[in-house]
N, C-alpha and C. Protein backbone atom coordinates (compact mmCIF):
# COMPACT_ATOMS: atom_id res chain seq x y z
N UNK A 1 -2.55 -8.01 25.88
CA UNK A 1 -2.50 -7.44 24.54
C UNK A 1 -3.67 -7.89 23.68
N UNK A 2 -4.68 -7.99 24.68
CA UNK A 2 -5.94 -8.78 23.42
C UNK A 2 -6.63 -7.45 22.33
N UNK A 3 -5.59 -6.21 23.39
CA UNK A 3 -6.49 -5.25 22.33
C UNK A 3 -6.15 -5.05 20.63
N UNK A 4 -5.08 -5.67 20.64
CA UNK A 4 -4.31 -5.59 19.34
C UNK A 4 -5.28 -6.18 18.18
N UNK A 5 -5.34 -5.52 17.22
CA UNK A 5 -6.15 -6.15 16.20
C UNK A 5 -5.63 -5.46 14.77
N UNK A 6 -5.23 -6.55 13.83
CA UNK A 6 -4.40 -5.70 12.48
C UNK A 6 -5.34 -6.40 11.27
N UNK A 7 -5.56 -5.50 10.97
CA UNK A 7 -6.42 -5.55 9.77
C UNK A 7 -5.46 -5.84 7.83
N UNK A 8 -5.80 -7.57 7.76
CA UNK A 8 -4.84 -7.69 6.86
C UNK A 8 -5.87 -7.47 5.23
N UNK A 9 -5.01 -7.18 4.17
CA UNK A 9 -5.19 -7.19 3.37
C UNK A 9 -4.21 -7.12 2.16
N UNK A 10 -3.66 -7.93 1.76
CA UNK A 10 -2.47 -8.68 0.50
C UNK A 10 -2.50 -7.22 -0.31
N UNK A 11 -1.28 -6.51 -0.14
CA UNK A 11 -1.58 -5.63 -1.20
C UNK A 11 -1.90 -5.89 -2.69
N UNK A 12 -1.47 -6.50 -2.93
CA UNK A 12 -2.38 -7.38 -4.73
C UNK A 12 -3.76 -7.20 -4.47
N UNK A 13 -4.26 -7.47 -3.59
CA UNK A 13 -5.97 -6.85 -3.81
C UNK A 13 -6.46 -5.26 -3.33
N UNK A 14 -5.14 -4.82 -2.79
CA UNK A 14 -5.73 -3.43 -2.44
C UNK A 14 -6.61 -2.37 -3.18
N UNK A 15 -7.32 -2.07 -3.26
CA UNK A 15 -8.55 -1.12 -4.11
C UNK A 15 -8.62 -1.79 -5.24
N UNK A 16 -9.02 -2.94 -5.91
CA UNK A 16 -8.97 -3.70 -6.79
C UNK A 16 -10.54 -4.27 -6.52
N UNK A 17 -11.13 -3.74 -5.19
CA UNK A 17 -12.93 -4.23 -5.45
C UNK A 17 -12.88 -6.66 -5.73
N UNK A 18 -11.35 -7.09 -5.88
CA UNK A 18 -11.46 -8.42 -6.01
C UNK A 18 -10.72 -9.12 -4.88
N UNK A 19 -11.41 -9.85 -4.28
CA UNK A 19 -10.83 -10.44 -3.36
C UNK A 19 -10.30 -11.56 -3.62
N UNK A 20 -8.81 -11.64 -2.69
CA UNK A 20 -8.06 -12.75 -2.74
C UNK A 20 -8.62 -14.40 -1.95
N UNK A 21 -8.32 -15.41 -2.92
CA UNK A 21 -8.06 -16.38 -2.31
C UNK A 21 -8.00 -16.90 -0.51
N UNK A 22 -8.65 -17.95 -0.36
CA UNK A 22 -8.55 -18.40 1.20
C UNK A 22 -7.12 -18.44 1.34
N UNK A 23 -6.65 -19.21 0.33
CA UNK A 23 -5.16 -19.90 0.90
C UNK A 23 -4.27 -18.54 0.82
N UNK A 24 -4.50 -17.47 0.26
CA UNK A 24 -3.79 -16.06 0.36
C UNK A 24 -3.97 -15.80 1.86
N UNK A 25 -5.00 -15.48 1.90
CA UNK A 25 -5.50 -14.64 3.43
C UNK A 25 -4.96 -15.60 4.42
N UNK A 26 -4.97 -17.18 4.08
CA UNK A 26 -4.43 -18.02 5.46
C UNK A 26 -2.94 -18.05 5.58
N UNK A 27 -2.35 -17.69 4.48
CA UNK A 27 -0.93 -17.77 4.48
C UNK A 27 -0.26 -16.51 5.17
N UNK A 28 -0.97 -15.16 4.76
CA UNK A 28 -0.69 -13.92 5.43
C UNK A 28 -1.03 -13.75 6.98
N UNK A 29 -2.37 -14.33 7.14
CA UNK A 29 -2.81 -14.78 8.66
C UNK A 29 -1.34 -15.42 9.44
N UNK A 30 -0.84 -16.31 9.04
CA UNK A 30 -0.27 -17.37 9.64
C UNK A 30 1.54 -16.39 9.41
N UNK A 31 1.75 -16.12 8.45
CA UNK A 31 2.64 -15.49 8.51
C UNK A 31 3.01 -14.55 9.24
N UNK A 32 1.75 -13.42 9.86
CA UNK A 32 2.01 -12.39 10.91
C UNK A 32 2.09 -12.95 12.28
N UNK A 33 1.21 -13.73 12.57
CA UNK A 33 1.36 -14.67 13.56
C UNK A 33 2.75 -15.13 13.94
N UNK A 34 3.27 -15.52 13.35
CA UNK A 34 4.82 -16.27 13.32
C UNK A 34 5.63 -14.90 13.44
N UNK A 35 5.39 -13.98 12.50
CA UNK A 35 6.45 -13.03 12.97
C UNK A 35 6.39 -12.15 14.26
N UNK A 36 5.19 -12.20 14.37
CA UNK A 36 4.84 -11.69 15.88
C UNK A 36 5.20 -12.56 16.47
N UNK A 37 5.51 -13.32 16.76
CA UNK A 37 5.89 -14.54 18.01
C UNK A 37 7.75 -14.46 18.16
N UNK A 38 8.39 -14.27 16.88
CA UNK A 38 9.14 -14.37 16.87
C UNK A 38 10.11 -13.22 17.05
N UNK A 39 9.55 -12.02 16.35
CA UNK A 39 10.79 -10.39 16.80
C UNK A 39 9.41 -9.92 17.91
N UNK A 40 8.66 -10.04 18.47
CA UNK A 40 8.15 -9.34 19.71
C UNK A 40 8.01 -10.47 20.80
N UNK A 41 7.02 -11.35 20.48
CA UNK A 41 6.26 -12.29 22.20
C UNK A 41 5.24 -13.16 21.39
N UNK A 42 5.28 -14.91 21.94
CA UNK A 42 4.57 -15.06 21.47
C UNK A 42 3.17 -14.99 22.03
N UNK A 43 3.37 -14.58 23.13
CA UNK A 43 1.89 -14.68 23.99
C UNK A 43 1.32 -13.34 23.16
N UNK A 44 1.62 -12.52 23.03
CA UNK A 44 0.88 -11.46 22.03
C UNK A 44 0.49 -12.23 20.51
N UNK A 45 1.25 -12.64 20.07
CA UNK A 45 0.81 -13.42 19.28
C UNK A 45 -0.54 -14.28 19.22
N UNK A 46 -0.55 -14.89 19.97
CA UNK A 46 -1.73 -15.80 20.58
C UNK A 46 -2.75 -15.11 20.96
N UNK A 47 -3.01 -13.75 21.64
CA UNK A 47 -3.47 -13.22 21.97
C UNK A 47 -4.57 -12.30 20.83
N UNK A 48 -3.66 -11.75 19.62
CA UNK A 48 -3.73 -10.57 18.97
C UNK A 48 -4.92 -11.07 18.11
N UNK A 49 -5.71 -10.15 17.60
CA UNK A 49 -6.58 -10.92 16.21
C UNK A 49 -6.13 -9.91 15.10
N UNK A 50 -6.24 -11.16 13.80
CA UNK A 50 -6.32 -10.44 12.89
C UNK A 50 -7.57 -10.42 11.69
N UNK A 51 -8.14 -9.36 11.25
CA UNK A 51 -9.14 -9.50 10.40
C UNK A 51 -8.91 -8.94 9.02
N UNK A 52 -9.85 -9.73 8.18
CA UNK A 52 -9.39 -9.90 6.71
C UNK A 52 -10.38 -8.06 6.41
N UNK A 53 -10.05 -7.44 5.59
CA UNK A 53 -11.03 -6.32 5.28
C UNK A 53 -10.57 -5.93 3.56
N UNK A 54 -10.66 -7.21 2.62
CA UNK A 54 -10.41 -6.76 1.82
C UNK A 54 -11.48 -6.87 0.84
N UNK A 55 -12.38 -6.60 0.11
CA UNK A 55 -13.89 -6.90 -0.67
C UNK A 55 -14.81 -8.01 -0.26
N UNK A 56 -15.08 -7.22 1.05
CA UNK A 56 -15.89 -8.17 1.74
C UNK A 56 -17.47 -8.03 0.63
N UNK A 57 -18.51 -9.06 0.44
CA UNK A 57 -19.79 -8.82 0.09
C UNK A 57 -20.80 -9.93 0.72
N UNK A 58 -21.57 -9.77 0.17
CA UNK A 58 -22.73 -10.54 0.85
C UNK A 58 -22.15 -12.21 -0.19
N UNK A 59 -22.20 -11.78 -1.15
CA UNK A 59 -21.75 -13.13 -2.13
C UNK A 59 -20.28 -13.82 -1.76
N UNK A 60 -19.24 -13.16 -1.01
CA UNK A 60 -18.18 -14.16 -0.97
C UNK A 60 -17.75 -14.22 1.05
N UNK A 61 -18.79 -13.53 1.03
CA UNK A 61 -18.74 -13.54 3.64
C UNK A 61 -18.40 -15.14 3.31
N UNK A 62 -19.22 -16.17 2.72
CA UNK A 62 -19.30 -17.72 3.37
C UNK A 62 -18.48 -18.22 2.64
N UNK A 63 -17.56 -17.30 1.93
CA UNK A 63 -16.29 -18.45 1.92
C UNK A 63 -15.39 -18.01 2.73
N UNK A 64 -15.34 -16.83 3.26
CA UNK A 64 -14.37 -16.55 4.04
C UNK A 64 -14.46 -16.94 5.33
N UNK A 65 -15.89 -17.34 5.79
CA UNK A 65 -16.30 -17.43 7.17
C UNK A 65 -15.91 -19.16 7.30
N UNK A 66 -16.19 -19.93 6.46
CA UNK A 66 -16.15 -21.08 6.09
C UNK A 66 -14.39 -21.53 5.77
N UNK A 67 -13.50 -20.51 5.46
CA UNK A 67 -12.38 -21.14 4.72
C UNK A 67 -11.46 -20.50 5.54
N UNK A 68 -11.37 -19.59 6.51
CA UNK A 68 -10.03 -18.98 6.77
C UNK A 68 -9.91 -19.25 8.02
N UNK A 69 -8.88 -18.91 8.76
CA UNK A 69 -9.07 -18.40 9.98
C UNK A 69 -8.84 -17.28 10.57
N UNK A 70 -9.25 -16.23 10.21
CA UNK A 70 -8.83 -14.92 10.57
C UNK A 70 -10.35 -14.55 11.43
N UNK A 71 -9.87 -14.19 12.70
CA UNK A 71 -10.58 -13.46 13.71
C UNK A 71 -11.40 -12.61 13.29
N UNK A 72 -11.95 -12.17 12.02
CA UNK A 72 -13.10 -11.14 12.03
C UNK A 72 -12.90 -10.84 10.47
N UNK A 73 -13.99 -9.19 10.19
CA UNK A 73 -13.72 -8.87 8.96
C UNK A 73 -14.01 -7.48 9.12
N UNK A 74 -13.07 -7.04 8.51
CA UNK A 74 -13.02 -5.26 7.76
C UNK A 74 -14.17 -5.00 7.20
N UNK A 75 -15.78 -4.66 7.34
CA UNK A 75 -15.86 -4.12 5.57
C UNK A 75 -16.11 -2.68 5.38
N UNK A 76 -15.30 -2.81 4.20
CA UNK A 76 -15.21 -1.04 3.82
C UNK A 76 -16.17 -0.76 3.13
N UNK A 77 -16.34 -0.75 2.19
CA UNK A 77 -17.02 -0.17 0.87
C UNK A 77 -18.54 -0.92 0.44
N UNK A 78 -18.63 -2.04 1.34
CA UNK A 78 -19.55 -2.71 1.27
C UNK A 78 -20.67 -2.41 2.43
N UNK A 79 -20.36 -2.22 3.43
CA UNK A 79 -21.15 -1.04 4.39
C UNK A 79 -21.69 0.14 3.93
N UNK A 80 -21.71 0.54 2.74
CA UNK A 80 -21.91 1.44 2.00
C UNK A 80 -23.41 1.42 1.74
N UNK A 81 -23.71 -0.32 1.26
CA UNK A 81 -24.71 -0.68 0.65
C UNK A 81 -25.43 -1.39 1.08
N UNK A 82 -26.73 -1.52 0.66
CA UNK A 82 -27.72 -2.02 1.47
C UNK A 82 -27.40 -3.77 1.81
N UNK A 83 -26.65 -4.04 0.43
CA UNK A 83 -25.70 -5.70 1.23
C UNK A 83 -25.37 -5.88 2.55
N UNK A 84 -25.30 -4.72 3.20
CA UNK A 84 -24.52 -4.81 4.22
C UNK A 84 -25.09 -5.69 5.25
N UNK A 85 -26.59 -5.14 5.55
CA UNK A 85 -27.62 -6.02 6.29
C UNK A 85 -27.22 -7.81 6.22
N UNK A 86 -27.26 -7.66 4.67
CA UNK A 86 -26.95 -9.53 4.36
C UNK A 86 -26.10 -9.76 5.13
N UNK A 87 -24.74 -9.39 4.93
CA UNK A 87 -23.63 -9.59 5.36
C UNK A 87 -23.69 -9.91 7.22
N UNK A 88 -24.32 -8.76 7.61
CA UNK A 88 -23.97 -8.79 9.14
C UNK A 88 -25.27 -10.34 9.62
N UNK A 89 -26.30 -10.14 9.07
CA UNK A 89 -27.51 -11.78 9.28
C UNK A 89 -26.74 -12.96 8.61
N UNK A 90 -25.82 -12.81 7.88
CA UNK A 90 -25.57 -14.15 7.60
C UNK A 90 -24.34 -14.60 8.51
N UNK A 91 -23.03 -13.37 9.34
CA UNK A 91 -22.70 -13.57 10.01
C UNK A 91 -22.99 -13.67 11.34
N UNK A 92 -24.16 -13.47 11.74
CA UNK A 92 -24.96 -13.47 12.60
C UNK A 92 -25.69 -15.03 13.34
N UNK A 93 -25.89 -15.60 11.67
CA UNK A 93 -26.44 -16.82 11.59
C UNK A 93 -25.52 -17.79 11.61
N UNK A 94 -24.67 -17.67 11.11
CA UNK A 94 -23.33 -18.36 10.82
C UNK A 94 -22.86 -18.75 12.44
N UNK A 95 -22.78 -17.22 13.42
CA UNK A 95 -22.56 -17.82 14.99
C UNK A 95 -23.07 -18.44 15.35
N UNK A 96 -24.88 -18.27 15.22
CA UNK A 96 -25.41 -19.19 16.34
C UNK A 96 -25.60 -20.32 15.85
N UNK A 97 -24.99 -20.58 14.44
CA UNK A 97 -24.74 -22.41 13.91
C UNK A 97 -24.05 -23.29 15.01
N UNK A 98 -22.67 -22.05 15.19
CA UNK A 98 -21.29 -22.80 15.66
C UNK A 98 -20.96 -22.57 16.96
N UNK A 99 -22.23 -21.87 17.84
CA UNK A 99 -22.23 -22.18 19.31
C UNK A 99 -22.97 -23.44 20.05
């Protein structure tokens, strides 16, 4: 089940352009996790990723990359714009820190 991948985002920030808190996104992270383990499998659980896709930008990628643990990132509206470049080189750079 590694294909599973759920794209979280706290409805309190939904189309609101403001992104939530680390300890939001880690609590919702950790919360699907647990419920997946618990009414389906936890090996899917373990398995599954989830990524944050809620106002991703070039100005707040390194706290999220730095503060959460969520397997990846959504970006919507920010792919739009020429930020986007930033975004993907600084996650880019950010890997080959932490290999």
């Amino acid at each position: 089940m590694k294909n599973i991948i759920i794209a979280l985002e706290p409805s309190c920030a939904v189309g609101t352009g403001n992104p939530v808190s680390s300890d939001v996104i880690n609590n919702c992270y950790w919360d699907i996790k647990k419920n997946i383990a618990e009414e389906v499998n936890a090996q899917i659980s373990e398995e599954m990723q989830i990524v944050y896709g809620g106002s991703i930008t070039k100005y707040n990628m390194k706290n999220f990359l730095d503060n959460t643990f969520v397997d990846g990132f959504l970006i919507g509206r920010s792919s739009l714009d020429e930020s986007f470049i930033d975004i993907i080189k600084y996650v880019d750079e950010s890997y080959l820190r932490n290999t």
